[in-house]
N, C-alpha and C. Protein backbone atom coordinates (compact mmCIF):
# COMPACT_ATOMS: atom_id res chain seq x y z
N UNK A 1 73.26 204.45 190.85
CA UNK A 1 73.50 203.77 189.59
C UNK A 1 74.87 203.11 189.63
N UNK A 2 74.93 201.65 189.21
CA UNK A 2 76.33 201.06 189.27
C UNK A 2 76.44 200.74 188.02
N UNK A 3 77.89 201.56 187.55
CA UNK A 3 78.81 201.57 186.58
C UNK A 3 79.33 200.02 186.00
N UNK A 4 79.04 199.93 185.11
CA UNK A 4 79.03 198.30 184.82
C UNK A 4 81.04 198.21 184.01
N UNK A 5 81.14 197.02 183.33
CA UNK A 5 82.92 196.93 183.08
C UNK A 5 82.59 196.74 181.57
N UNK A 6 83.78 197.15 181.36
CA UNK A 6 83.86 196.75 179.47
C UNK A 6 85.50 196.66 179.89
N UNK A 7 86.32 195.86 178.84
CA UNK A 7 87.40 194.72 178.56
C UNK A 7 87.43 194.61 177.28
N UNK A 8 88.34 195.06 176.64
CA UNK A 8 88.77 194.38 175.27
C UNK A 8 89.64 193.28 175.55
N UNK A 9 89.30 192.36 174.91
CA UNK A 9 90.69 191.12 175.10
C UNK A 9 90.87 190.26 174.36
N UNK A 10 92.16 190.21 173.25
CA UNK A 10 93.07 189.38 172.58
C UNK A 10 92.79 188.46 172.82
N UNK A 11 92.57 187.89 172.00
CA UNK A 11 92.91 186.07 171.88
C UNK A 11 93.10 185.63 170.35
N UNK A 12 94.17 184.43 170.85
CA UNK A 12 94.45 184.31 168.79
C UNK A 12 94.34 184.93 167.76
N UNK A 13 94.41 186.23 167.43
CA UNK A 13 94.84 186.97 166.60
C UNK A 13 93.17 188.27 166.72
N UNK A 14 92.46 187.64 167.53
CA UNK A 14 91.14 188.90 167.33
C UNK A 14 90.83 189.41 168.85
N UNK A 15 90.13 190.43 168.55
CA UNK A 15 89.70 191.69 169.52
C UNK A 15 88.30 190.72 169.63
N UNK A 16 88.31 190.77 171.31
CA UNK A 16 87.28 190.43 171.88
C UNK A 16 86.14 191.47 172.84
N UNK A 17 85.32 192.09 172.77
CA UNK A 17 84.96 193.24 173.88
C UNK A 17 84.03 192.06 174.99
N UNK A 18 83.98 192.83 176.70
CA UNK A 18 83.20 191.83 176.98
C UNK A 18 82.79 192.87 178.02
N UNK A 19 81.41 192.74 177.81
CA UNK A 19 80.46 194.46 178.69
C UNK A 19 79.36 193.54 179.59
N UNK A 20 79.91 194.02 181.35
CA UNK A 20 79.09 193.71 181.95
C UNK A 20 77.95 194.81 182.39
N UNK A 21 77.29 194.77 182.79
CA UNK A 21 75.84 195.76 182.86
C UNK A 21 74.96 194.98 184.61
N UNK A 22 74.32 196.10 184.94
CA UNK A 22 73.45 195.99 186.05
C UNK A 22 72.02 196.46 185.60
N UNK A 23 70.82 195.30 185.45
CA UNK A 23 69.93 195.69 184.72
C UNK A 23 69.08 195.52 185.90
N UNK A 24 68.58 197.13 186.64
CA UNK A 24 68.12 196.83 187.24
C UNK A 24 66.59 196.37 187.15
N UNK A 25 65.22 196.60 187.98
CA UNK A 25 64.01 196.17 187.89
C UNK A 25 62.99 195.66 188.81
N UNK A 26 61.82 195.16 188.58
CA UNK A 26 61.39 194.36 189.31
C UNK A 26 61.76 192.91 189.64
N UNK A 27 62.84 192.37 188.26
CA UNK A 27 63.52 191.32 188.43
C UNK A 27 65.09 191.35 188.12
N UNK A 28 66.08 192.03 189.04
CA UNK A 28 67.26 192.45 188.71
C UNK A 28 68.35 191.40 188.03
N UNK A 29 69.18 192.01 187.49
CA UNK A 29 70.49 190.77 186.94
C UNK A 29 71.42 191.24 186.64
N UNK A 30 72.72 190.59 186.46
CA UNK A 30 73.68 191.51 186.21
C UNK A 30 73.63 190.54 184.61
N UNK A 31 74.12 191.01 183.79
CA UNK A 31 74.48 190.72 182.34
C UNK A 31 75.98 191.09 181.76
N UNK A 32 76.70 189.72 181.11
CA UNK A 32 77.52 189.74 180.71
C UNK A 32 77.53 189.78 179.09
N UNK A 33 77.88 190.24 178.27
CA UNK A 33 77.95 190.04 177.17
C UNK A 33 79.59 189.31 176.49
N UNK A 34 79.60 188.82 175.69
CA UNK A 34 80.78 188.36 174.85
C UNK A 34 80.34 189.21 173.36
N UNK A 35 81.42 190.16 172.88
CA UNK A 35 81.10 190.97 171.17
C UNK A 35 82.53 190.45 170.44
N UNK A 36 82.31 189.99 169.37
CA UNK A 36 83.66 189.78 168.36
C UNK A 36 82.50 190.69 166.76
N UNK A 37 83.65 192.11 167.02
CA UNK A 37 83.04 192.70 165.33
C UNK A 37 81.48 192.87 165.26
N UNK A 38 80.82 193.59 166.96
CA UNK A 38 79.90 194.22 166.91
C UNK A 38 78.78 192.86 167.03
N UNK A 39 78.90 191.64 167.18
CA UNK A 39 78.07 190.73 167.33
C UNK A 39 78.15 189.64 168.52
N UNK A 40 76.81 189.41 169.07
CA UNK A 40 77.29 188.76 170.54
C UNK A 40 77.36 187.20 170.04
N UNK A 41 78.42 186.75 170.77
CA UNK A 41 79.25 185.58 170.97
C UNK A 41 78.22 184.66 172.45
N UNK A 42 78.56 185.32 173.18
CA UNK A 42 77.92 184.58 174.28
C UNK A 42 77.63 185.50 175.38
N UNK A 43 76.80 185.53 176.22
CA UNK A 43 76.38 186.14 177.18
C UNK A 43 76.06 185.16 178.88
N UNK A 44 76.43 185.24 179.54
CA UNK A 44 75.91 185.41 181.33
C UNK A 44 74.88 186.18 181.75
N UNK A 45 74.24 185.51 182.49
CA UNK A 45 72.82 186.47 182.90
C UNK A 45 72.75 185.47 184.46
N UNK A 46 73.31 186.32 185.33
CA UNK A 46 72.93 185.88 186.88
C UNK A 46 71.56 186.97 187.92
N UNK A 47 70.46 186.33 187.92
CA UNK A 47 69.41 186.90 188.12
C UNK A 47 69.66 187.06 189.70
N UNK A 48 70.15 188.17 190.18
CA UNK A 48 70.65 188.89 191.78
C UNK A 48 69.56 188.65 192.51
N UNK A 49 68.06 189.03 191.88
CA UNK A 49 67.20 189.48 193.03
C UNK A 49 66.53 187.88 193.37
N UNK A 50 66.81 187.22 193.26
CA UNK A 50 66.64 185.93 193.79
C UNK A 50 67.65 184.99 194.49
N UNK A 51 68.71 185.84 194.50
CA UNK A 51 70.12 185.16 195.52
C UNK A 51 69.78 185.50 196.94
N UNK A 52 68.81 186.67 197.06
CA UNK A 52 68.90 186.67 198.76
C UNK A 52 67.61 187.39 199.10
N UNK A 53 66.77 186.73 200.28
CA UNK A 53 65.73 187.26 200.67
C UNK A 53 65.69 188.59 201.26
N UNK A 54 66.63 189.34 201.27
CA UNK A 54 66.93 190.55 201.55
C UNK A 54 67.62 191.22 200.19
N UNK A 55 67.08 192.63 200.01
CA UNK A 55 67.87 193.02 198.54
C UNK A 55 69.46 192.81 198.90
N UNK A 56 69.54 193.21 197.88
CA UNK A 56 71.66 192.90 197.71
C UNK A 56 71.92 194.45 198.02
N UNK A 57 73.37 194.85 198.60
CA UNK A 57 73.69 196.42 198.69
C UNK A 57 74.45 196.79 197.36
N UNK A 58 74.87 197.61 196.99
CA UNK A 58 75.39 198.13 195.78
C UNK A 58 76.72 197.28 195.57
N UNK A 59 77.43 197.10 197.29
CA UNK A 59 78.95 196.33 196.88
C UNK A 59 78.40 194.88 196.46
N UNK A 60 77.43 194.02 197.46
CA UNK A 60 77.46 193.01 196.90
C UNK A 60 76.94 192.71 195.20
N UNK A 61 76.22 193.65 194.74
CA UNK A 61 75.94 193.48 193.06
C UNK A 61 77.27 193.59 192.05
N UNK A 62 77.96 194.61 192.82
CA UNK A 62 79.17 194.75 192.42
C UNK A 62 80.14 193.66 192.21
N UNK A 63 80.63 192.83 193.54
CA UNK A 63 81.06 191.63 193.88
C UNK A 63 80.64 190.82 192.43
N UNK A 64 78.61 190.23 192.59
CA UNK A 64 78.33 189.47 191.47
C UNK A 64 78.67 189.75 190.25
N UNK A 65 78.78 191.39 189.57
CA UNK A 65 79.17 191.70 188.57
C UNK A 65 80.77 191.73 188.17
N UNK A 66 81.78 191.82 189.05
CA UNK A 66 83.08 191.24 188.81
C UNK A 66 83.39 190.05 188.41
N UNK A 67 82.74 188.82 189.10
CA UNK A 67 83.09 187.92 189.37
C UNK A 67 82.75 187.24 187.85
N UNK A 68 81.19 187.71 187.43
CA UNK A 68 81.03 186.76 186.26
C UNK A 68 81.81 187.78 185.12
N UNK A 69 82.03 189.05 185.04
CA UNK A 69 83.00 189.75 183.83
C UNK A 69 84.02 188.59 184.23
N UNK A 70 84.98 188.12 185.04
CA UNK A 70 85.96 187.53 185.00
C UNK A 70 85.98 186.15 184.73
N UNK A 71 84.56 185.47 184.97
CA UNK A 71 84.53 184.50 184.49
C UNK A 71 84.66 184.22 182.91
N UNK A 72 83.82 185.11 182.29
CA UNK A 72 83.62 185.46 180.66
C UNK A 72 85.13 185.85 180.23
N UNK A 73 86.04 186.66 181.06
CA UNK A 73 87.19 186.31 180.70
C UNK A 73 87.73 185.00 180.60
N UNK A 74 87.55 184.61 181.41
CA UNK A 74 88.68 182.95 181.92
C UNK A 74 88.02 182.50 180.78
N UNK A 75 87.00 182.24 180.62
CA UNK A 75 86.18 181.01 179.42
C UNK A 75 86.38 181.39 178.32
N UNK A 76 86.39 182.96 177.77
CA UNK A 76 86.96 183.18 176.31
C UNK A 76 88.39 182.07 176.09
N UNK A 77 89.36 183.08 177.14
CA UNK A 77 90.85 182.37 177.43
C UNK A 77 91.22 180.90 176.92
N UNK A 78 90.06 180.31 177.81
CA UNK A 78 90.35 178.48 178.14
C UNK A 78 89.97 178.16 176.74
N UNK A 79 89.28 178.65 176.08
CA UNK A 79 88.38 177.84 174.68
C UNK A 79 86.90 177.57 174.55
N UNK A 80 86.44 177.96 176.10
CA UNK A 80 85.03 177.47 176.16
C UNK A 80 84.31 177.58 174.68
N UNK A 81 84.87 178.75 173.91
CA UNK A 81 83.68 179.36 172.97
C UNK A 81 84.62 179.14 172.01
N UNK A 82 85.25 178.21 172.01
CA UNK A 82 86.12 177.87 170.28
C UNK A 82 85.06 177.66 169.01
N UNK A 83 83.98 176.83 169.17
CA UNK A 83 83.22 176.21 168.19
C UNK A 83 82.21 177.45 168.02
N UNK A 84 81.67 178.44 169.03
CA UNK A 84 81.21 180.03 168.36
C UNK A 84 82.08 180.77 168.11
N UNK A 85 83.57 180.74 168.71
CA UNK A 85 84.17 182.09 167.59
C UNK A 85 85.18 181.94 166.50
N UNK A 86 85.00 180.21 166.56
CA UNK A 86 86.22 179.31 165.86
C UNK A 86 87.80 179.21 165.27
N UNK A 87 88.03 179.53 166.53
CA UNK A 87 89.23 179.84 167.05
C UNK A 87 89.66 178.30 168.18
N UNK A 88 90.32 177.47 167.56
CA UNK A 88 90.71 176.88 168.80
C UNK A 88 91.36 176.96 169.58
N UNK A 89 91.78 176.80 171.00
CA UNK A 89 92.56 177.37 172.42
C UNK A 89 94.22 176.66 171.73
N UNK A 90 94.94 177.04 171.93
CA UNK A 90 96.46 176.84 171.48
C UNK A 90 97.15 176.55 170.31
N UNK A 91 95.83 177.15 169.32
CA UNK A 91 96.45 176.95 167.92
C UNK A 91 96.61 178.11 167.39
N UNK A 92 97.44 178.23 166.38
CA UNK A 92 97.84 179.40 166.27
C UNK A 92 96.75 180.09 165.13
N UNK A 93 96.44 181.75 165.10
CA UNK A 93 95.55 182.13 164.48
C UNK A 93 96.26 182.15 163.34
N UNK A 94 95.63 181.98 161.62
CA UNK A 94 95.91 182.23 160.62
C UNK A 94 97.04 183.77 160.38
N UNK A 95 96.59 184.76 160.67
CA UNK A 95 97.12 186.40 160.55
C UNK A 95 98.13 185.74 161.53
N UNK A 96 98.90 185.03 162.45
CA UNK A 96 99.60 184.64 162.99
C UNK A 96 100.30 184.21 162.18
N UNK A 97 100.47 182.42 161.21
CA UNK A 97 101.03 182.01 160.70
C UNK A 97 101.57 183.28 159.24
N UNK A 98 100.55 183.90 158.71
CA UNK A 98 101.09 184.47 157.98
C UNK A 98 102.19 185.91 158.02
N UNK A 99 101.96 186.10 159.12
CA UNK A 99 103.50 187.24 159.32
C UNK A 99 104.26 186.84 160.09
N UNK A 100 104.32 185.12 159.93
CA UNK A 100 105.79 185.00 160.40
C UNK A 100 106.68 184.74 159.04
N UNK A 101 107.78 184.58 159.45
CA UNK A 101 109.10 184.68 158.77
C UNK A 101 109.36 182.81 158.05
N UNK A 102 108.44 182.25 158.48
CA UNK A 102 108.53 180.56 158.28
C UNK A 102 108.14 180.66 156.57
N UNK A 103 108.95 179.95 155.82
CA UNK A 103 108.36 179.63 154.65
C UNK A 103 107.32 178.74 154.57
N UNK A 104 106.21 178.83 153.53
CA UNK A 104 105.10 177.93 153.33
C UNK A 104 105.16 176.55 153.54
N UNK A 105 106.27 176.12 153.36
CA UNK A 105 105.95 174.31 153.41
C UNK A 105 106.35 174.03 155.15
N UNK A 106 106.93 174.94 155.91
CA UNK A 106 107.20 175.20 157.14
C UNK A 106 105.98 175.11 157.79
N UNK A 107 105.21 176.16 157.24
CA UNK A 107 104.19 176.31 157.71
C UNK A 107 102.91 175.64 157.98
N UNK A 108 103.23 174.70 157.02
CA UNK A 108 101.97 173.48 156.30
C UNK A 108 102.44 172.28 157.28
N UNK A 109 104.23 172.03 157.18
CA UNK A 109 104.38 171.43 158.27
C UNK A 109 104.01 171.37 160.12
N UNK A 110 104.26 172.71 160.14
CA UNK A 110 103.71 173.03 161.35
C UNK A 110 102.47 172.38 161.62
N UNK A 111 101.41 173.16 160.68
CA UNK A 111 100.49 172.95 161.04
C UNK A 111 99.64 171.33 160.98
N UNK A 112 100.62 170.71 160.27
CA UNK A 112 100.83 169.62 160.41
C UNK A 112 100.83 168.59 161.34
N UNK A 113 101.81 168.83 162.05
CA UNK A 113 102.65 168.44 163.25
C UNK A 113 101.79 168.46 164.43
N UNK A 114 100.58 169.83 164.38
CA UNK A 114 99.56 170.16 165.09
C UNK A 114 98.53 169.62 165.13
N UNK A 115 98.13 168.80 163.93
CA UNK A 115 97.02 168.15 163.69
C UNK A 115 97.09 166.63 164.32
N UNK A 116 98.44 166.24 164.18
CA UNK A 116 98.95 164.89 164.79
C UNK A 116 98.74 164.46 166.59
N UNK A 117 97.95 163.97 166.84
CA UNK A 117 97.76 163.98 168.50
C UNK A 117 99.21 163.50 169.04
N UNK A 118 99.61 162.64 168.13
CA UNK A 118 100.76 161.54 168.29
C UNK A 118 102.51 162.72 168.21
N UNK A 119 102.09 163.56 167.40
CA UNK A 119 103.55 164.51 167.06
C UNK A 119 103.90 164.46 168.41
N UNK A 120 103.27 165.45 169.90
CA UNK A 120 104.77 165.10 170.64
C UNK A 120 105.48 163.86 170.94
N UNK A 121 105.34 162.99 170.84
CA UNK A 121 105.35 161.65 170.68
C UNK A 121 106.99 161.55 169.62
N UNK A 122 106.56 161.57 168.58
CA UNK A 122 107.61 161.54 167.28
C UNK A 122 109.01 162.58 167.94
């Protein structure tokens, strides 16, 4: 039996979990899940028993099952899934803006400034 990965991981102000699994079968796969608050976000599903006319050994499923948990990392990271967890990649999360120390019209500016493609520019 191979022990599959779980990852909690931060991004912009929320807890992300991301649980890979080895499902085995007559048609094997490894499965990635994406959870924000107990609900799936996005999932990976790389079907193993059709990568090689010979079964796979335990390391190489292993190998496949690292590789895509880390991918599902990198793509949370990059933004892939901004528009499902709506969060965009380098903006700052709300619970962010609000415990900082910036007064409100600071803040409005900021976010301002952010909205402007042109601001670094100015």
């Amino acid at each position: 039996m191979i022990t599959g990965f779980n990852t909690d991981v931060g991004y912009n102000g929320k807890i992300y979990h991301i649980q890979t699994e080895d499902v085995t079968g007559t048609d094997p796969y490894a499965l990635t899940l994406l959870y924000q608050g107990g609900a799936i976000m996005a999932r990976i599903k790389t079907n193993y028993g059709s990568l090689s006319p010979q079964k796979l050994s335990e390391r190489q499923i292993l190998e496949v099952m690292q590789r895509q948990h880390k991918k599902m990392i990198q793509d949370l990271r990059s933004g892939k899934f901004a528009k499902i967890t709506g969060v965009e990649p380098g903006r700052p999360f709300a619970a962010d803006l609000l415990s900082s120390n910036k007064s409100f019209d600071q803040l409005i500016l900021d976010y301002l400034a952010g909205q402007d493609p042109d601001a670094e520019k100015k």
